[in-house]
C-alpha atoms as a PDB file:
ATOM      1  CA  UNK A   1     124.085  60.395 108.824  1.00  0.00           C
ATOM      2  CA  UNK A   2     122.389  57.330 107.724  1.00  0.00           C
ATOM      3  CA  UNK A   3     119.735  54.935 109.207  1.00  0.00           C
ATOM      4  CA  UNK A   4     121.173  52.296 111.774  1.00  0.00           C
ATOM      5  CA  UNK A   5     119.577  49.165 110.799  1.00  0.00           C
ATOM      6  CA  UNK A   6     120.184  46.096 112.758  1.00  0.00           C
ATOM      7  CA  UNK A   7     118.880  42.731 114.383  1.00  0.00           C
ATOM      8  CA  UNK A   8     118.995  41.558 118.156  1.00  0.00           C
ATOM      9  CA  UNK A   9     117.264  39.438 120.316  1.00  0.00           C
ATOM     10  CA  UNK A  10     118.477  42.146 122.913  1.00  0.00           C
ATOM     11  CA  UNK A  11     119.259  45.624 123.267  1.00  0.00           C
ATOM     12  CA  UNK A  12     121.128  46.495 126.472  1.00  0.00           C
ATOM     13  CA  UNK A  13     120.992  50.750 126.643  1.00  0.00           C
ATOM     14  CA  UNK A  14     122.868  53.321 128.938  1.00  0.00           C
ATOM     15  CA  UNK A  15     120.672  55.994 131.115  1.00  0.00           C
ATOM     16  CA  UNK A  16     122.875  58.832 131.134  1.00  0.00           C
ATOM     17  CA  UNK A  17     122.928  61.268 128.161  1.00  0.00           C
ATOM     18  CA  UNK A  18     121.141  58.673 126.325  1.00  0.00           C
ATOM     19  CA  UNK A  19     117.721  58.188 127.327  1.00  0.00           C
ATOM     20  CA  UNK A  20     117.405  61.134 129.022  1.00  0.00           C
ATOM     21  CA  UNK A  21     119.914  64.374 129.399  1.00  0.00           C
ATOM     22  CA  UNK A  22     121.033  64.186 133.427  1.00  0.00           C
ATOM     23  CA  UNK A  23     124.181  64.912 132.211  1.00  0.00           C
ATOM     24  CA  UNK A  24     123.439  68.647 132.430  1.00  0.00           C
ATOM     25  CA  UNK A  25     120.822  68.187 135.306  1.00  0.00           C
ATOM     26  CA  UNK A  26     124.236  66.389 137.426  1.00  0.00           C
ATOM     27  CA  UNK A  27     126.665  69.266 135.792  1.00  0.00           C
ATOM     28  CA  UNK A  28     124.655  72.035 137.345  1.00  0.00           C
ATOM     29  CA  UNK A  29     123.604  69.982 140.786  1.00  0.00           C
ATOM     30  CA  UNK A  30     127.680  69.327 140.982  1.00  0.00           C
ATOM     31  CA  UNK A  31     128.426  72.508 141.026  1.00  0.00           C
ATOM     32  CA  UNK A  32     125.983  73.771 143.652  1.00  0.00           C
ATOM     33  CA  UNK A  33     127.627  71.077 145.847  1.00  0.00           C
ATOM     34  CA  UNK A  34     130.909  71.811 145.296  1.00  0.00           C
ATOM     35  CA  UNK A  35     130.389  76.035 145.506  1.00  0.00           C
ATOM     36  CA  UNK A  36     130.904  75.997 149.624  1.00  0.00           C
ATOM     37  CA  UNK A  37     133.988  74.256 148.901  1.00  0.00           C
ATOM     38  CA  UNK A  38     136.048  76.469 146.376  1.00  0.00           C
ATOM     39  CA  UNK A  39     136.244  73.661 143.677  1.00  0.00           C
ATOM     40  CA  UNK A  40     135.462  74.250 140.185  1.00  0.00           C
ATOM     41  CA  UNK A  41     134.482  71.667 137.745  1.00  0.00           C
ATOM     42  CA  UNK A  42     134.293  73.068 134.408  1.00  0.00           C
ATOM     43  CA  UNK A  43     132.197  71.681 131.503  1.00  0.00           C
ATOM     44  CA  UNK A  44     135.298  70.612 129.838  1.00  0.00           C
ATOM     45  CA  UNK A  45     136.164  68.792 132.752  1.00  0.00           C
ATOM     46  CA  UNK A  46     132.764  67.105 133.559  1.00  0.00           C
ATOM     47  CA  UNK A  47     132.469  66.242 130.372  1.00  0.00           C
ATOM     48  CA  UNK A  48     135.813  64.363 129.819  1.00  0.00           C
ATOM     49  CA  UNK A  49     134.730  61.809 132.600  1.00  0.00           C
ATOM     50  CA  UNK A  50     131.312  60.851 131.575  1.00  0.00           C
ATOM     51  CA  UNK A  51     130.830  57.611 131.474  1.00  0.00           C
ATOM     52  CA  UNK A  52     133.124  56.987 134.248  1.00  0.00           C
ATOM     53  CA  UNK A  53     132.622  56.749 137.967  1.00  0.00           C
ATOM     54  CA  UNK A  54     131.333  60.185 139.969  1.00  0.00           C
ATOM     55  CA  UNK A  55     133.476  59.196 142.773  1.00  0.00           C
ATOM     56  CA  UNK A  56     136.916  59.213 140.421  1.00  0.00           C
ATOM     57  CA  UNK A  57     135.896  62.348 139.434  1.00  0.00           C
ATOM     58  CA  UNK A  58     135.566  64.138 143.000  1.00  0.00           C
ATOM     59  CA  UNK A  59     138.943  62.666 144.027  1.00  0.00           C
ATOM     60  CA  UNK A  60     140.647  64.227 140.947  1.00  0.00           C
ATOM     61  CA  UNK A  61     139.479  67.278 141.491  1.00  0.00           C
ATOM     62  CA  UNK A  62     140.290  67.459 145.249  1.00  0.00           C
ATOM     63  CA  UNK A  63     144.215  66.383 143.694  1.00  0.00           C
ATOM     64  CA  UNK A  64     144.373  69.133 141.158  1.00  0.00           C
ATOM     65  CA  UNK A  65     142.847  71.964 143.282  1.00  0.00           C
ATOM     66  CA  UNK A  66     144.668  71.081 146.394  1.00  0.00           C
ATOM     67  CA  UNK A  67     141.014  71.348 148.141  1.00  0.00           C
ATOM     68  CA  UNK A  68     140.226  68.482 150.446  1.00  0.00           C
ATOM     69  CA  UNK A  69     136.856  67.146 149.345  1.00  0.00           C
ATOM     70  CA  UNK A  70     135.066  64.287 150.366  1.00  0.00           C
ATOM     71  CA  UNK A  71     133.718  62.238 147.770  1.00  0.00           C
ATOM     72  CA  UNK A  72     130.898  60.191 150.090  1.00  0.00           C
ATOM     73  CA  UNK A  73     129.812  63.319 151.358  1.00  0.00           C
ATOM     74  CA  UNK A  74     129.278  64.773 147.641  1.00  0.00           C
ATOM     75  CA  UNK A  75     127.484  61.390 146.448  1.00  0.00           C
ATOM     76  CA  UNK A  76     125.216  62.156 148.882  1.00  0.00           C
ATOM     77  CA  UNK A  77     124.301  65.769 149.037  1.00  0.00           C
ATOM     78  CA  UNK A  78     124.547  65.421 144.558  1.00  0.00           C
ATOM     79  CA  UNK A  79     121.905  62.255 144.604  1.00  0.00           C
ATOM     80  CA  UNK A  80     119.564  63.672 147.168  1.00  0.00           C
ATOM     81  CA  UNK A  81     119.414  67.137 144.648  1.00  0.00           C
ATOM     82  CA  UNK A  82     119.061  64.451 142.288  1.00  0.00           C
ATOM     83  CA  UNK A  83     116.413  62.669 142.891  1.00  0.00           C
ATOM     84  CA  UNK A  84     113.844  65.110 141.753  1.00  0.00           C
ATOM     85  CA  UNK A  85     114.665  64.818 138.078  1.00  0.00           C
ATOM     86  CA  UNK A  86     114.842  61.312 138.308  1.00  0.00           C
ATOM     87  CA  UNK A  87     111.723  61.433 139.616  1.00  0.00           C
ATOM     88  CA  UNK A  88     110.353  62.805 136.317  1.00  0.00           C
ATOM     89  CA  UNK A  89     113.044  62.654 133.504  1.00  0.00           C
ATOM     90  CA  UNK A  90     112.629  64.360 129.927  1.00  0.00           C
ATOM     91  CA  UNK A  91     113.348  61.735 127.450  1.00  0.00           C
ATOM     92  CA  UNK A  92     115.725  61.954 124.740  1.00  0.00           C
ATOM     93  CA  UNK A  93     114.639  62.428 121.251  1.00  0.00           C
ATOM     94  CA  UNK A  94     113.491  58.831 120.239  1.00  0.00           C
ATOM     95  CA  UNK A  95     113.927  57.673 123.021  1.00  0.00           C
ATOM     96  CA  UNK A  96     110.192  56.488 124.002  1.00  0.00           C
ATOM     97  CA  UNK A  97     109.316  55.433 120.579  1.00  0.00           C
ATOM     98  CA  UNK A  98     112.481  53.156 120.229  1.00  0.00           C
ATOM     99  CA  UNK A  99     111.474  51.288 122.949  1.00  0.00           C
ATOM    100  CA  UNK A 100     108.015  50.227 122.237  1.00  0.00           C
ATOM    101  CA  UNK A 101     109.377  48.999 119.026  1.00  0.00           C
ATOM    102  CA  UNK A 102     111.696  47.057 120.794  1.00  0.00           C
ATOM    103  CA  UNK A 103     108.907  45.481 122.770  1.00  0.00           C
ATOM    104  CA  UNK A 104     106.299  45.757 120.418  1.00  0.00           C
ATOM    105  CA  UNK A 105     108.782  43.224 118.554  1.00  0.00           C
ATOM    106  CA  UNK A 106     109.548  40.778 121.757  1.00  0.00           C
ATOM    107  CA  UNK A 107     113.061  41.701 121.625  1.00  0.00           C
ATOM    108  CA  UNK A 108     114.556  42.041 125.635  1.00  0.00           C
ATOM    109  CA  UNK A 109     115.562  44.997 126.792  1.00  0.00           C
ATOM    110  CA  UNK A 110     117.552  46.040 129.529  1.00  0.00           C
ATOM    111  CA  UNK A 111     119.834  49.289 131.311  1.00  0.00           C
ATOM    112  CA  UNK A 112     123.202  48.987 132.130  1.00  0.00           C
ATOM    113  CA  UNK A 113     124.193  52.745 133.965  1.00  0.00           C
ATOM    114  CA  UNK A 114     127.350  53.500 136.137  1.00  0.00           C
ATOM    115  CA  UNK A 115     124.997  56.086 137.906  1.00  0.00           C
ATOM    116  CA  UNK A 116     123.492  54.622 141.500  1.00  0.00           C
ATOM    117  CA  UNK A 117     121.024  51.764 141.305  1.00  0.00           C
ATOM    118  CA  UNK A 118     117.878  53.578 142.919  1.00  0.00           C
ATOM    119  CA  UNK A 119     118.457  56.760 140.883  1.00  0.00           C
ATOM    120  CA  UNK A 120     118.561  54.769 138.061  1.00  0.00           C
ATOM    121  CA  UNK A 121     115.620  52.661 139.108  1.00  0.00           C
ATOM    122  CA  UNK A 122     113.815  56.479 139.174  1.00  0.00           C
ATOM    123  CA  UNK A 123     114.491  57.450 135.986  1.00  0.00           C
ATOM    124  CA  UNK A 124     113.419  53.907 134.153  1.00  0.00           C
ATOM    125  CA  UNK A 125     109.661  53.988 136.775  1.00  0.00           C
ATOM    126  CA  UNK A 126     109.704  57.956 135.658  1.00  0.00           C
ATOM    127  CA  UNK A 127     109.676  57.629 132.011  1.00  0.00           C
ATOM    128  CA  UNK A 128     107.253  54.976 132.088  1.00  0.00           C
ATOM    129  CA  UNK A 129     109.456  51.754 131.012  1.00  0.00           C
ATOM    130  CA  UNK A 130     109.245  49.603 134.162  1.00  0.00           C
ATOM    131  CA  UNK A 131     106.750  46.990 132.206  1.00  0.00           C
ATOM    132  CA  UNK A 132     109.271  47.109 128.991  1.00  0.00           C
ATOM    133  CA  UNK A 133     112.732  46.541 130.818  1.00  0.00           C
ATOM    134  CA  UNK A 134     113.738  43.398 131.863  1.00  0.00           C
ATOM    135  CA  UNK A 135     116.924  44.338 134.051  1.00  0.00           C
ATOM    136  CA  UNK A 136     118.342  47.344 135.552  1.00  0.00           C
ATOM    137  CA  UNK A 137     122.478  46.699 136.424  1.00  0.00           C
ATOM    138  CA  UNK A 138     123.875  49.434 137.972  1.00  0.00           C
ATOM    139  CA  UNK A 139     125.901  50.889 140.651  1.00  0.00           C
ATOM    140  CA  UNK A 140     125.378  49.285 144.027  1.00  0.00           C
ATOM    141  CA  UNK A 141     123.965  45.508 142.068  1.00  0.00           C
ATOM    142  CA  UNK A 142     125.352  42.866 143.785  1.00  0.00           C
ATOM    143  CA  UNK A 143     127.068  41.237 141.143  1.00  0.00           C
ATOM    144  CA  UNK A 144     128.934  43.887 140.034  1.00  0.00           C
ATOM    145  CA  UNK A 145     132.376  44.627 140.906  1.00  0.00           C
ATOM    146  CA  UNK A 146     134.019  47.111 138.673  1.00  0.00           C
ATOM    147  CA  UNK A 147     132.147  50.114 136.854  1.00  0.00           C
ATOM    148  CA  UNK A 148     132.845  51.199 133.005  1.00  0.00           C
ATOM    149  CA  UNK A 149     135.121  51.090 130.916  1.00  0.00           C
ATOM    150  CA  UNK A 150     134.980  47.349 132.557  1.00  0.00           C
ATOM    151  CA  UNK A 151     132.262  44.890 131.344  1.00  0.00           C
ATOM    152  CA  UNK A 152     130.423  44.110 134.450  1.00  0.00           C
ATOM    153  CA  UNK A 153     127.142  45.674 133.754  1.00  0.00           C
ATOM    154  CA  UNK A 154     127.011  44.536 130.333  1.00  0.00           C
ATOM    155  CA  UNK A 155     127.777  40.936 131.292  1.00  0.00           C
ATOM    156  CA  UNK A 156     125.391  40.625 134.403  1.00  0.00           C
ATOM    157  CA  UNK A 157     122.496  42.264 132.330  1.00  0.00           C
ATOM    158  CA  UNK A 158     122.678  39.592 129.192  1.00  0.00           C
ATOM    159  CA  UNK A 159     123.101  37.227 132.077  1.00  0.00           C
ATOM    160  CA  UNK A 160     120.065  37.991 133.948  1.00  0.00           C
ATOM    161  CA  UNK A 161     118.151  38.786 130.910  1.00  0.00           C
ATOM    162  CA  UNK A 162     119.547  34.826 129.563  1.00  0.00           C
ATOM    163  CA  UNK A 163     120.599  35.882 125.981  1.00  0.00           C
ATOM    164  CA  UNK A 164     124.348  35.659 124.735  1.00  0.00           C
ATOM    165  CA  UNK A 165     126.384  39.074 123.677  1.00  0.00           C
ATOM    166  CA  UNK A 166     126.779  37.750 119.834  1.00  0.00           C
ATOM    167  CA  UNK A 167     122.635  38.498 119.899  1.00  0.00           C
ATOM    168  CA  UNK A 168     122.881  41.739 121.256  1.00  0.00           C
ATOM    169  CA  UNK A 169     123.601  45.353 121.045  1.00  0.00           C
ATOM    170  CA  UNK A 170     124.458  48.011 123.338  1.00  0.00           C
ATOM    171  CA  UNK A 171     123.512  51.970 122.915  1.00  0.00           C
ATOM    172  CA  UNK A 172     125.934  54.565 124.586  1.00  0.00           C
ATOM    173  CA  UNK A 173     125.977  58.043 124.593  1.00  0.00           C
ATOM    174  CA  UNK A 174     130.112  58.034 125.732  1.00  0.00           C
ATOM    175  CA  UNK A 175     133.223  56.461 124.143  1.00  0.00           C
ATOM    176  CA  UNK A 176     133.686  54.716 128.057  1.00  0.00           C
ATOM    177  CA  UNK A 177     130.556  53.359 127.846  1.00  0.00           C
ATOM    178  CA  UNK A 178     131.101  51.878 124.539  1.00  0.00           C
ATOM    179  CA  UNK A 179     134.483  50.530 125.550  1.00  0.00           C
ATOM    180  CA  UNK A 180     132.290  48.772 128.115  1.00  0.00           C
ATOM    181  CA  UNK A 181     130.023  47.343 125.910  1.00  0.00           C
ATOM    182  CA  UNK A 182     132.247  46.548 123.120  1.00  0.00           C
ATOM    183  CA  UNK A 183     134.216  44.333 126.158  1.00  0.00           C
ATOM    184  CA  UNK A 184     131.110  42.578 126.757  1.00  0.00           C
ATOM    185  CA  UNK A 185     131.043  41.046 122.794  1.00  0.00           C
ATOM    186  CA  UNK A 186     127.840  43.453 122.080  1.00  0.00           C
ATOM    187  CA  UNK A 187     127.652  44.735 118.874  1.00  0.00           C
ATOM    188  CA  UNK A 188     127.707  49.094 119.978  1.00  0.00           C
ATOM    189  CA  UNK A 189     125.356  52.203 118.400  1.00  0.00           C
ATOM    190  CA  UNK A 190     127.055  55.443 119.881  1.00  0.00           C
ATOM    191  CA  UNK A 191     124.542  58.020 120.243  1.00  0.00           C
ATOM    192  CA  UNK A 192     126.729  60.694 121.436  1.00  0.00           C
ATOM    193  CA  UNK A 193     125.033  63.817 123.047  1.00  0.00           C
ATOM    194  CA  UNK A 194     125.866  67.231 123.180  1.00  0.00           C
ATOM    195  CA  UNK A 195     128.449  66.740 126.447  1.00  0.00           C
ATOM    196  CA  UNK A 196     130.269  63.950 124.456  1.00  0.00           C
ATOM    197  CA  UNK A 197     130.160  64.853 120.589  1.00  0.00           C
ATOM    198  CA  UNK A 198     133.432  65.884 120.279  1.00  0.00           C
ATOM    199  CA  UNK A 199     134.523  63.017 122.061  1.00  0.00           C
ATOM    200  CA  UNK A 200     136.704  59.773 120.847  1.00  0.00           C
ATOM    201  CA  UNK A 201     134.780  56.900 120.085  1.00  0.00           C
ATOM    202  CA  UNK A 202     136.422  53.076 119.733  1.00  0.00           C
ATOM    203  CA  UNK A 203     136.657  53.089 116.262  1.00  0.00           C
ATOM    204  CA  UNK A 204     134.467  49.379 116.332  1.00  0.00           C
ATOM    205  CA  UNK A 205     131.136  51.674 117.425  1.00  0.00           C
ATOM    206  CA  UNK A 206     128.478  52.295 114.660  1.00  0.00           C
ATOM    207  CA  UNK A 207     127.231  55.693 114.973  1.00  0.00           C
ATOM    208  CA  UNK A 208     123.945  57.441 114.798  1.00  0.00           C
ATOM    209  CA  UNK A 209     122.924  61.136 115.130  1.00  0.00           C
ATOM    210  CA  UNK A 210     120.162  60.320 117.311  1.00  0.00           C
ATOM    211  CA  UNK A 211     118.033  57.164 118.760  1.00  0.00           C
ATOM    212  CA  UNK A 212     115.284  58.457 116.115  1.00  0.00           C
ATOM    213  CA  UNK A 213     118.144  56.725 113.381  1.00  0.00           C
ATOM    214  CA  UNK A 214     118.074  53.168 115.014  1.00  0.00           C
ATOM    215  CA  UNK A 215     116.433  50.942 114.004  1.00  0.00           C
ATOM    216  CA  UNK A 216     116.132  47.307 115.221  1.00  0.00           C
ATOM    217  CA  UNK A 217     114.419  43.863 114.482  1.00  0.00           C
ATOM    218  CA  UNK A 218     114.105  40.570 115.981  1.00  0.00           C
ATOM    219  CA  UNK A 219     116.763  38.253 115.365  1.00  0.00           C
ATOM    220  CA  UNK A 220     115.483  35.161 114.550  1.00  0.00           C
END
């Protein structure tokens, strides 16, 4: 797959899957929540709601499996196992050395996640990118209502980082995520990872095999 070259005067990424792989951290934490239960979640089935809200998830299941589950109660226990690897995150391939060019070239940056705010707050002060980010929007910010697919996060992060969508892009790992973005008026990479590869992306995404492929300049 070919080079992604593009200009921006900002790049608005997701956390999940994308800058670093929690996806299969949260997969296997999940699943030593929901043991005691009875519930299974399969990686089919985690994988077919990434991108959309953990909470949607845990009530689905409880309505398939007849099991009653309480998804607070599963937030909870999942974060707290959590926070560990948020703590000190593994960055995805390209990941670290996209974002000093980003910077390096005074183009804004920011991270739009569906995950909770403090976990994502974590992962952004454990890989080092506090001083490069500009805005962190996720679950939990005040000024967002509704999660992905919808456009909130996109929309309050070019807000609060004061540049219009035509200027910027969006990276995503999942095809919800992308819907998101694309809703927002952001021009959308799709970096998909091993958990959504085989996924369905909005045919108006341009793709790249990894964030190693991107590459972006200032817009001027």
């Amino acid at each position: 797959m070919a080079a992604v070259n593009l200009t921006a005067r900002v790049v608005v990424f997701d956390l999940d899957g994308l800058l670093i792989d929690s996806e299969t951290a949260c997969f296997h934490v999940i699943n030593t929540v929901l043991e005691p239960t009875g519930a299974v979640l399969t990686r089919e089935r985690f994988a077919q709601h990434i991108g959309h809200s953990a909470r949607s998830l845990y009530t689905k299941l409880s309505e398939e499996q007849g099991i009653p589950l309480d998804p607070d109660d599963i937030l909870v226990r999942r974060d707290e196992l959590l926070v560990a690897y948020y703590d000190n995150p593994e960055p995805m391939p390209g990941a670290i050395e996209l974002m000093n060019s980003l910077y390096e070239s005074g183009i804004a940056i920011g991270v739009a996640s569906s995950s909770h705010q403090e976990l994502v707050n974590r992962a952004v002060d454990g890989l080092g990118l506090r001083s490069m980010v500009g805005t962190v929007v996720a679950h939990g910010h005040p000024r967002v209502q509704h999660l992905k697919p919808a456009p909130d996060l996109y929309l309050t992060a070019l807000d609060e980082l004061g540049v219009a969508a035509e200027s910027g892009i969006a990276i995503e790992d999942s095809p919800t995520g992308s819907r998101a973005a694309i809703a927002a008026g952001l021009t959308t990479i799709a970096v998909p990872s091993d958990w959504t590869r085989e996924r369905e992306f909005p045919p108006d995404v341009i793709h790249a095999e990894s964030l190693h492929d991107v590459r972006i300049t200032r817009q001027s």
